[in-house]
Protein backbone atom coordinates (compact mmCIF):
# COMPACT_ATOMS: atom_id res chain seq x y z
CA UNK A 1 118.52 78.44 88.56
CA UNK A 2 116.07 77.45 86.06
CA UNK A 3 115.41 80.07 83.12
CA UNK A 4 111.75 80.35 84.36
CA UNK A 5 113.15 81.35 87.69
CA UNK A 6 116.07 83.33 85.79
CA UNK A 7 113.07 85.45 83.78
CA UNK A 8 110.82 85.95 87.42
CA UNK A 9 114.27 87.37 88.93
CA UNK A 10 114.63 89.77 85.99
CA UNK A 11 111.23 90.24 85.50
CA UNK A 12 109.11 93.64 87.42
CA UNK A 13 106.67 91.32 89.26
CA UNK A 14 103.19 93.41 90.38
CA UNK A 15 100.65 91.83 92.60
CA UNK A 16 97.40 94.55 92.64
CA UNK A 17 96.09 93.12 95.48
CA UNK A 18 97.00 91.56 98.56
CA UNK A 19 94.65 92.49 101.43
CA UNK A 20 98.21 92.13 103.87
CA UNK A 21 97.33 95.73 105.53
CA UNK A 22 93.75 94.05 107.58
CA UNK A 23 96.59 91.48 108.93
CA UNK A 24 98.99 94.57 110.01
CA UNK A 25 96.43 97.10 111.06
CA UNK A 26 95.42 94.50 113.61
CA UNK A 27 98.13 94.65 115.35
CA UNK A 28 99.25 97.37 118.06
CA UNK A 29 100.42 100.76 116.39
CA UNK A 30 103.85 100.15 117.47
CA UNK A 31 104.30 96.44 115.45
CA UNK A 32 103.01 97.98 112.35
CA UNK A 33 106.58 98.51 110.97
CA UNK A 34 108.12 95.35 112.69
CA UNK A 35 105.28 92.97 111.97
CA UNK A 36 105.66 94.27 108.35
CA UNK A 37 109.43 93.42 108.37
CA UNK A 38 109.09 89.82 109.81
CA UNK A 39 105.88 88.91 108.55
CA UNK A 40 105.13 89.72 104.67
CA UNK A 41 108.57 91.57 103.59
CA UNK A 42 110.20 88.56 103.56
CA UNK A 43 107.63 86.84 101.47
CA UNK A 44 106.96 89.59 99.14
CA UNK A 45 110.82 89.14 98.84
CA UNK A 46 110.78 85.34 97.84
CA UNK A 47 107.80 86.02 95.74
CA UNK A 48 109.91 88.76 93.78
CA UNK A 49 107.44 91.26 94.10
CA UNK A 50 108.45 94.66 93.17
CA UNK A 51 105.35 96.85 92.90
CA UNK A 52 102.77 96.28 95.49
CA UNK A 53 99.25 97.35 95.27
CA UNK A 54 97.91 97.44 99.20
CA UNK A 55 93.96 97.35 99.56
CA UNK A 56 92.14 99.30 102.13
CA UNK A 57 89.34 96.89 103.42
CA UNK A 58 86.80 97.48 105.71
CA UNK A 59 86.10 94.94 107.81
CA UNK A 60 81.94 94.68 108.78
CA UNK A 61 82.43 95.41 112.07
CA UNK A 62 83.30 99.28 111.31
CA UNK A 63 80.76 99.72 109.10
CA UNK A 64 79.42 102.41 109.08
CA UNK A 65 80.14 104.13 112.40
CA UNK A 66 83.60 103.33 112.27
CA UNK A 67 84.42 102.86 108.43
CA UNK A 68 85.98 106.43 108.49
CA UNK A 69 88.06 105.85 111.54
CA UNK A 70 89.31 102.46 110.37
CA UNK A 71 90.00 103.48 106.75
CA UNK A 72 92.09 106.45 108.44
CA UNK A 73 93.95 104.17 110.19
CA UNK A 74 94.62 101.60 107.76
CA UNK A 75 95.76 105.01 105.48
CA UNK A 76 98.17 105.51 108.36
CA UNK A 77 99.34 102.17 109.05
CA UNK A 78 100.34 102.26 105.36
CA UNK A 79 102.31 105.15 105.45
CA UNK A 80 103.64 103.93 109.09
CA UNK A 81 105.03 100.70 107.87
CA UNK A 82 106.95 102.37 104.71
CA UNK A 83 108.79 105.18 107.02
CA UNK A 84 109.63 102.43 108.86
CA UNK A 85 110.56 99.70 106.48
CA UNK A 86 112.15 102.71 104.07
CA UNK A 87 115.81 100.80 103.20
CA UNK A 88 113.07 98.33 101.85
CA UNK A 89 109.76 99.64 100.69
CA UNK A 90 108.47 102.89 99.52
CA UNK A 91 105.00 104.50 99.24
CA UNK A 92 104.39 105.53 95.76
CA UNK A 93 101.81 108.02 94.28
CA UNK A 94 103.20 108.96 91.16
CA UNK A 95 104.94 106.76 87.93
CA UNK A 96 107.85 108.55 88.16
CA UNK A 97 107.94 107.72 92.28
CA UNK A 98 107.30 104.12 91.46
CA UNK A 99 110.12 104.22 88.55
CA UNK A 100 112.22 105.03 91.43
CA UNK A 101 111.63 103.42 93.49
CA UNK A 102 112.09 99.84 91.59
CA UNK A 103 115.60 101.39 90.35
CA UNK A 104 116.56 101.95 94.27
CA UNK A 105 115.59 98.12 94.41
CA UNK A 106 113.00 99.19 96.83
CA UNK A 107 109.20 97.14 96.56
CA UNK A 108 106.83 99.97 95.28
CA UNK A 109 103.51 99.98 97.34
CA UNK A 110 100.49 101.71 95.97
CA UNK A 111 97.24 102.70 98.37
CA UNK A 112 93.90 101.94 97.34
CA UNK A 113 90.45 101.20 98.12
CA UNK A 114 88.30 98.20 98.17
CA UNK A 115 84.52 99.85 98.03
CA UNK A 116 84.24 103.15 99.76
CA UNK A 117 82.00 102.69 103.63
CA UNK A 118 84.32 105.66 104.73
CA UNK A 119 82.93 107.56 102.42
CA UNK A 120 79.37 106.72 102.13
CA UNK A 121 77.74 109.43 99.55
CA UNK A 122 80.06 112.01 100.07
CA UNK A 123 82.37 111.85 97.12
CA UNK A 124 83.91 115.14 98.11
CA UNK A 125 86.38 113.67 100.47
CA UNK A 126 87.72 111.68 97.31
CA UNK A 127 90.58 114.51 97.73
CA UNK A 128 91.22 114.02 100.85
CA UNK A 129 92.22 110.43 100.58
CA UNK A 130 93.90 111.12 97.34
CA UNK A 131 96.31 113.93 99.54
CA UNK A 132 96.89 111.04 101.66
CA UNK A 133 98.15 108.98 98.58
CA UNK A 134 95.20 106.29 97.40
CA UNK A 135 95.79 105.75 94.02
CA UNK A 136 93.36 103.09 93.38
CA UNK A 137 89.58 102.12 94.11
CA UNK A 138 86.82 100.41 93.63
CA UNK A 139 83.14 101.74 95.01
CA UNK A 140 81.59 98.10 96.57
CA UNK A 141 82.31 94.87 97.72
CA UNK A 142 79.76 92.29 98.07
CA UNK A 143 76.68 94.30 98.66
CA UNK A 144 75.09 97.75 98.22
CA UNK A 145 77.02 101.01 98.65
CA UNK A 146 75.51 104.83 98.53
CA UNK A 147 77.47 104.57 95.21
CA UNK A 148 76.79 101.22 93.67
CA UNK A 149 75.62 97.57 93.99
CA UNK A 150 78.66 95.00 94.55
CA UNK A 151 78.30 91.55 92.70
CA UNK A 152 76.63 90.08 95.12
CA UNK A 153 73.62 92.32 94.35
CA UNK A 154 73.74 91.39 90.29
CA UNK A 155 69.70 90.27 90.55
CA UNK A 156 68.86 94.28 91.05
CA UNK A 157 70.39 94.92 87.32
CA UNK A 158 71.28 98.31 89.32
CA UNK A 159 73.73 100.87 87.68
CA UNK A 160 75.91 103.64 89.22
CA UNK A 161 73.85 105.78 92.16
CA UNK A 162 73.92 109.84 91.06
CA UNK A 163 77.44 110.13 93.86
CA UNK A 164 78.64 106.76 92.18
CA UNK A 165 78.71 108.45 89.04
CA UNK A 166 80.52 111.67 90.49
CA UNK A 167 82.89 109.56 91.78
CA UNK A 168 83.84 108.15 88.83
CA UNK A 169 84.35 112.02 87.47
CA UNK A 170 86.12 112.83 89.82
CA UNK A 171 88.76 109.69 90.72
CA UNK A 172 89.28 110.48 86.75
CA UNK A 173 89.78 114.49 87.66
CA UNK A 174 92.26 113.38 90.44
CA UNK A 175 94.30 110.69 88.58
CA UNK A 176 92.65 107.67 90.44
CA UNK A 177 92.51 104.57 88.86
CA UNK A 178 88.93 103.09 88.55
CA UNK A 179 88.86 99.32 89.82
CA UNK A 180 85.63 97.59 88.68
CA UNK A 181 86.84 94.59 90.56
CA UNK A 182 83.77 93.53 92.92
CA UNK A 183 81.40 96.12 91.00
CA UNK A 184 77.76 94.36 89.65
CA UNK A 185 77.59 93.55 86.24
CA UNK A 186 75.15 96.61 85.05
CA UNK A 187 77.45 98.89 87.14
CA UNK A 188 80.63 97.84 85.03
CA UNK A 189 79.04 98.51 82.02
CA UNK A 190 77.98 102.09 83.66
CA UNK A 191 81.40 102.65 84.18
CA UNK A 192 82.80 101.16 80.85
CA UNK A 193 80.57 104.16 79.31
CA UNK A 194 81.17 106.79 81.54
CA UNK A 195 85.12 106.39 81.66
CA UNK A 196 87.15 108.73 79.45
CA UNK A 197 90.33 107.19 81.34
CA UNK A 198 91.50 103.36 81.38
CA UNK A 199 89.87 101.31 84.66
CA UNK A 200 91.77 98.22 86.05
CA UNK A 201 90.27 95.15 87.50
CA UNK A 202 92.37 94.54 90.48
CA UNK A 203 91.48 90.64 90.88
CA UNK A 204 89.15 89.11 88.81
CA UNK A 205 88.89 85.40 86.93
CA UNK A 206 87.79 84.58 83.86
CA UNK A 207 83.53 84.10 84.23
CA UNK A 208 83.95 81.91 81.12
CA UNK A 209 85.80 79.62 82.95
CA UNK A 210 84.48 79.78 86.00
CA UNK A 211 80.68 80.80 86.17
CA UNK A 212 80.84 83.07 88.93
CA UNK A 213 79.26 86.78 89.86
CA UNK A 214 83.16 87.88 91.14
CA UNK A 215 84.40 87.10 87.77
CA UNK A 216 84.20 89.39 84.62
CA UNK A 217 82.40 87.76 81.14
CA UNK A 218 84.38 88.25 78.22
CA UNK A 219 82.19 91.37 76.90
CA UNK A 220 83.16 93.40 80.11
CA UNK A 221 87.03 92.25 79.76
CA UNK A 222 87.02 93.42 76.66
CA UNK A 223 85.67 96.60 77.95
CA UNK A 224 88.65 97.20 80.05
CA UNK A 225 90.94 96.53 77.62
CA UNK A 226 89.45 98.82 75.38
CA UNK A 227 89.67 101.93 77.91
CA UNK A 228 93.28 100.94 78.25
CA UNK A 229 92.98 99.23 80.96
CA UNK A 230 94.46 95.78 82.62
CA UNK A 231 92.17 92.54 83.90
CA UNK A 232 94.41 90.90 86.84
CA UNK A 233 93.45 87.73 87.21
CA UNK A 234 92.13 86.29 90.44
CA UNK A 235 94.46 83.50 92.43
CA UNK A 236 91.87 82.66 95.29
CA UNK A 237 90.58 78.73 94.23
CA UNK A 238 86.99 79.24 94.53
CA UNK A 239 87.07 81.38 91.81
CA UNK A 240 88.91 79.50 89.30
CA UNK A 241 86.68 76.63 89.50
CA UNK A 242 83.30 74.89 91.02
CA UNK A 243 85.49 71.95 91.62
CA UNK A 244 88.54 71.80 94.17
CA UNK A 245 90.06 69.52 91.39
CA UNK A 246 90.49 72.82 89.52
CA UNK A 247 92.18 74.52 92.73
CA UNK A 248 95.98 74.04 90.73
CA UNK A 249 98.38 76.77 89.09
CA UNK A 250 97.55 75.06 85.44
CA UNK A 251 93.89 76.30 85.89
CA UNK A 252 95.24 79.59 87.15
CA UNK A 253 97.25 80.12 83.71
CA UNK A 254 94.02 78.69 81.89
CA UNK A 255 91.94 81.99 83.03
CA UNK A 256 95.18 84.08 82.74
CA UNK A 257 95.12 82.94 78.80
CA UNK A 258 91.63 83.16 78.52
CA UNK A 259 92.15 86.87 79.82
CA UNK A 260 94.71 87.35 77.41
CA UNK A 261 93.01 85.89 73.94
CA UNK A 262 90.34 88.19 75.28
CA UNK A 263 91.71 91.31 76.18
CA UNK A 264 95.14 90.81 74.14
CA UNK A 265 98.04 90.24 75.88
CA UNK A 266 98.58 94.40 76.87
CA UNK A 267 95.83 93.63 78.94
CA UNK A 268 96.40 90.76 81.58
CA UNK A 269 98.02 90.94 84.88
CA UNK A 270 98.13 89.65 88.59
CA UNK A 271 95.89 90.07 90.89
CA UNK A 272 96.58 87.26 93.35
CA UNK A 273 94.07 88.12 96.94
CA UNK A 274 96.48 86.12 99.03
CA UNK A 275 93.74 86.10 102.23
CA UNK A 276 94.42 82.59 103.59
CA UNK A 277 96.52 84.30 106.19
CA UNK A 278 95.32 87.22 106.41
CA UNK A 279 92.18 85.79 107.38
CA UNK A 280 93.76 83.13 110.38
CA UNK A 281 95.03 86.12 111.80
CA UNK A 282 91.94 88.58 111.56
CA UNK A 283 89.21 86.07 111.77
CA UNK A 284 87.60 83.58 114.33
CA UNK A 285 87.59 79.82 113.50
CA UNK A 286 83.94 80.08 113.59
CA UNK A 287 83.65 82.08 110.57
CA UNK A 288 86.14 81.41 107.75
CA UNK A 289 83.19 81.00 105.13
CA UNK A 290 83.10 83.98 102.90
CA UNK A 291 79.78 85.38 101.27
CA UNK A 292 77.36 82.88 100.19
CA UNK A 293 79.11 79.94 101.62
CA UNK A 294 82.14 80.77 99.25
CA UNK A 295 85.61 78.36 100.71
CA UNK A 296 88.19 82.04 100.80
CA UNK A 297 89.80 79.75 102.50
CA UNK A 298 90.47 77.16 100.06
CA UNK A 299 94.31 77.92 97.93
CA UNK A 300 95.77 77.01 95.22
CA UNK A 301 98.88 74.29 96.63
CA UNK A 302 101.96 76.50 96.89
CA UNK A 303 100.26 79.26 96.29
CA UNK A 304 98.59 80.43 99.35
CA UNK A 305 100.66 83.84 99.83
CA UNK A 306 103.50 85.59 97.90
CA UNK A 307 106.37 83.41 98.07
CA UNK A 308 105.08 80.97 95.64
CA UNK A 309 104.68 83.74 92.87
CA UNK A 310 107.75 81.86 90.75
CA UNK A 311 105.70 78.89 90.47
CA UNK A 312 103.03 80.99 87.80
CA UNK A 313 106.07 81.76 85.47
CA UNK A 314 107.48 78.43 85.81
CA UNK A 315 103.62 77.70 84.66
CA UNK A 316 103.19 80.53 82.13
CA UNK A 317 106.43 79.15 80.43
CA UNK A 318 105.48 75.47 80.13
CA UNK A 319 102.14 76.71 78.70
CA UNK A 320 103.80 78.44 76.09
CA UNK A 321 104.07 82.24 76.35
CA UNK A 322 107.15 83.82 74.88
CA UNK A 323 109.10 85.13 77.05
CA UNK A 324 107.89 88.68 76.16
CA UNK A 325 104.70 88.01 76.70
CA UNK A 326 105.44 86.26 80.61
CA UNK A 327 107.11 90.18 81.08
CA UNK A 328 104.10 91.83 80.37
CA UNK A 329 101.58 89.45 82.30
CA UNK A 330 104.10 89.28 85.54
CA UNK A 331 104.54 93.27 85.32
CA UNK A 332 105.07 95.37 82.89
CA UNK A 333 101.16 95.98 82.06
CA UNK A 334 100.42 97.07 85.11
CA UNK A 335 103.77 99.16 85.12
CA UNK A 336 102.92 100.67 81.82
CA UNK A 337 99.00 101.89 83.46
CA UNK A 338 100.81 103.13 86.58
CA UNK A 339 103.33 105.15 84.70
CA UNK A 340 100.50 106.67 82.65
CA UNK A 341 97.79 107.30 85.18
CA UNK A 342 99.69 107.84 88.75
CA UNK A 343 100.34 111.36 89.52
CA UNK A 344 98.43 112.39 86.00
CA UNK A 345 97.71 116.05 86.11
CA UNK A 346 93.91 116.57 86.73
């Protein structure tokens, strides 16, 4: 074993967001727990993963009748595949759960939300889904919530609607983490001066690198950093560069640097979106072209789900990070915001 592979092993390896529950949820009730177990455990596994963050996405055809119903249900899948994956994984809410769980050798997973459509305006069910243990969310996707305008929306220049701002009061009253991953540009710098507590972007490149509305410029990465918080860098190609030349792990560690000489290196992470699978099994051939004709398809080679994970510290360490710093982009960062923030009295 190499002593990049050696440091991954030893390493606490985060991913904060792999959209793996759409894939599950799909499925019949019953295979949650199995299809878990024969599907992604073993690749988290190979990957080394020990503290996964799992996204609750809404798929378009909910919305909105059924965004409730199907965020409920992803919720439940969640806590369906942990009871019955438990000698493996464990649903974590707290620091001190998630400490334990990594020194059980057990994967942590952590619940959150990509935009809200369950929610809509009304901000005071934000309790309800934190008793049901989301730790983590973000308030829009591509388009326009009742609490903010995704990137996709940037040309409005809109900030944070009147419930968008409560919600940001009160995910920081509950112990939520604020992800401004997939928020507008005016709307992160909303949040950047409301916040009191430190935000995460869950998966987000480097804009300087790769001029794109779904990445963050270096002013609002700074921004995070400066609330505390941790940037984890985007994996998915399309967003590391406008040319599939550029689809490679060395570009990958490029915006991962670039992250770091921004933010310092306390403030870089993971944030893979492994969807290449997700998507065959959730999606019709007819319609694997994301928003605006963006290839979500398109992954960087050997790294189109969680078992290739070893292959960005192999890269990380022939680019020259000590191996100090490789412990705190793989993990620790992340670690260090979920020890603070989980489970945080209100």
């Amino acid at each position: 074993m190499s002593a990049a592979a050696d440091l991954h092993h030893d390493a606490v390896v985060a991913d904060t967001h792999n959209d793996l529950l759409m894939a599950v949820t799909a499925r019949p009730p019953a295979r949650w727990a199995p299809f878990f177990r024969e599907r992604w455990l073993p690749q988290l596994r190979e990957g080394g993963v020990d503290l996964q963050v799992l996204p609750v996405f809404v798929e378009g055809q909910y919305r909105p009748e059924g965004a409730l119903r199907q965020t409920l249900r992803m919720i439940e899948c969640a806590h369906v595949l942990a009871e019955g994956n438990a000698d493996e994984v464990r649903l974590c809410t707290t620091g001190a759960e998630v400490d334990e769980a990594l020194s059980e050798g057990l994967i942590a997973l952590v619940l959150a939300l990509e935009s809200m459509p369950g929610l809509d305006a009304n901000v005071e069910l934000l309790p309800t889904l934190h008793r049901l243990g989301v730790r983590v969310a973000s308030i829009a996707h591509w388009g326009r919530t009742a609490l903010a305008d995704g990137s996709g929306e940037d040309a409005t220049g809109s900030r944070l609607t009147e419930a968008g701002v409560e919600a940001v009061r009160e995910m920081e009253r509950l112990g939520m983490i604020f992800d401004v991953s997939h928020l507008g540009a005016t709307g992160v710098e909303h949040v950047l001066e409301l916040s009191t507590r430190p935000v995460m972007a869950t998966h987000s490149a480097a804009r300087a690198l790769r001029d794109h509305h779904r990445n963050l410029t270096d002013e609002q990465i700074r921004g995070v950093a400066a609330t505390g918080g941790v940037v984890c860098v985007n994996f998915l190609a399309a967003f590391l560069s406008d040319d599939p030349a550029g689809y490679t792990v060395d570009r990958l560690v490029d915006h991962i640097a670039h992250v770091a000489g921004v933010a310092g290196i306390d403030h870089v992470g993971l944030g893979p979106d492994f969807i290449r699978e997700v998507l065959h099994d959730v999606t019709p051939p007819c319609c694997e072209t994301g928003p605006s004709g963006l290839d979500v398809m398109a992954s960087v080679p050997g790294l189109s789900g969680p078992g290739g994970l070893p292959l960005v510290t192999e890269a990380l360490d022939k680019h020259g990070f000590a191996e100090e710093e490789i412990v705190k982009i793989l993990g620790d960062n992340v670690l260090r915001l979920f020890r603070a923030e989980l489970g945080r009295p209100a």
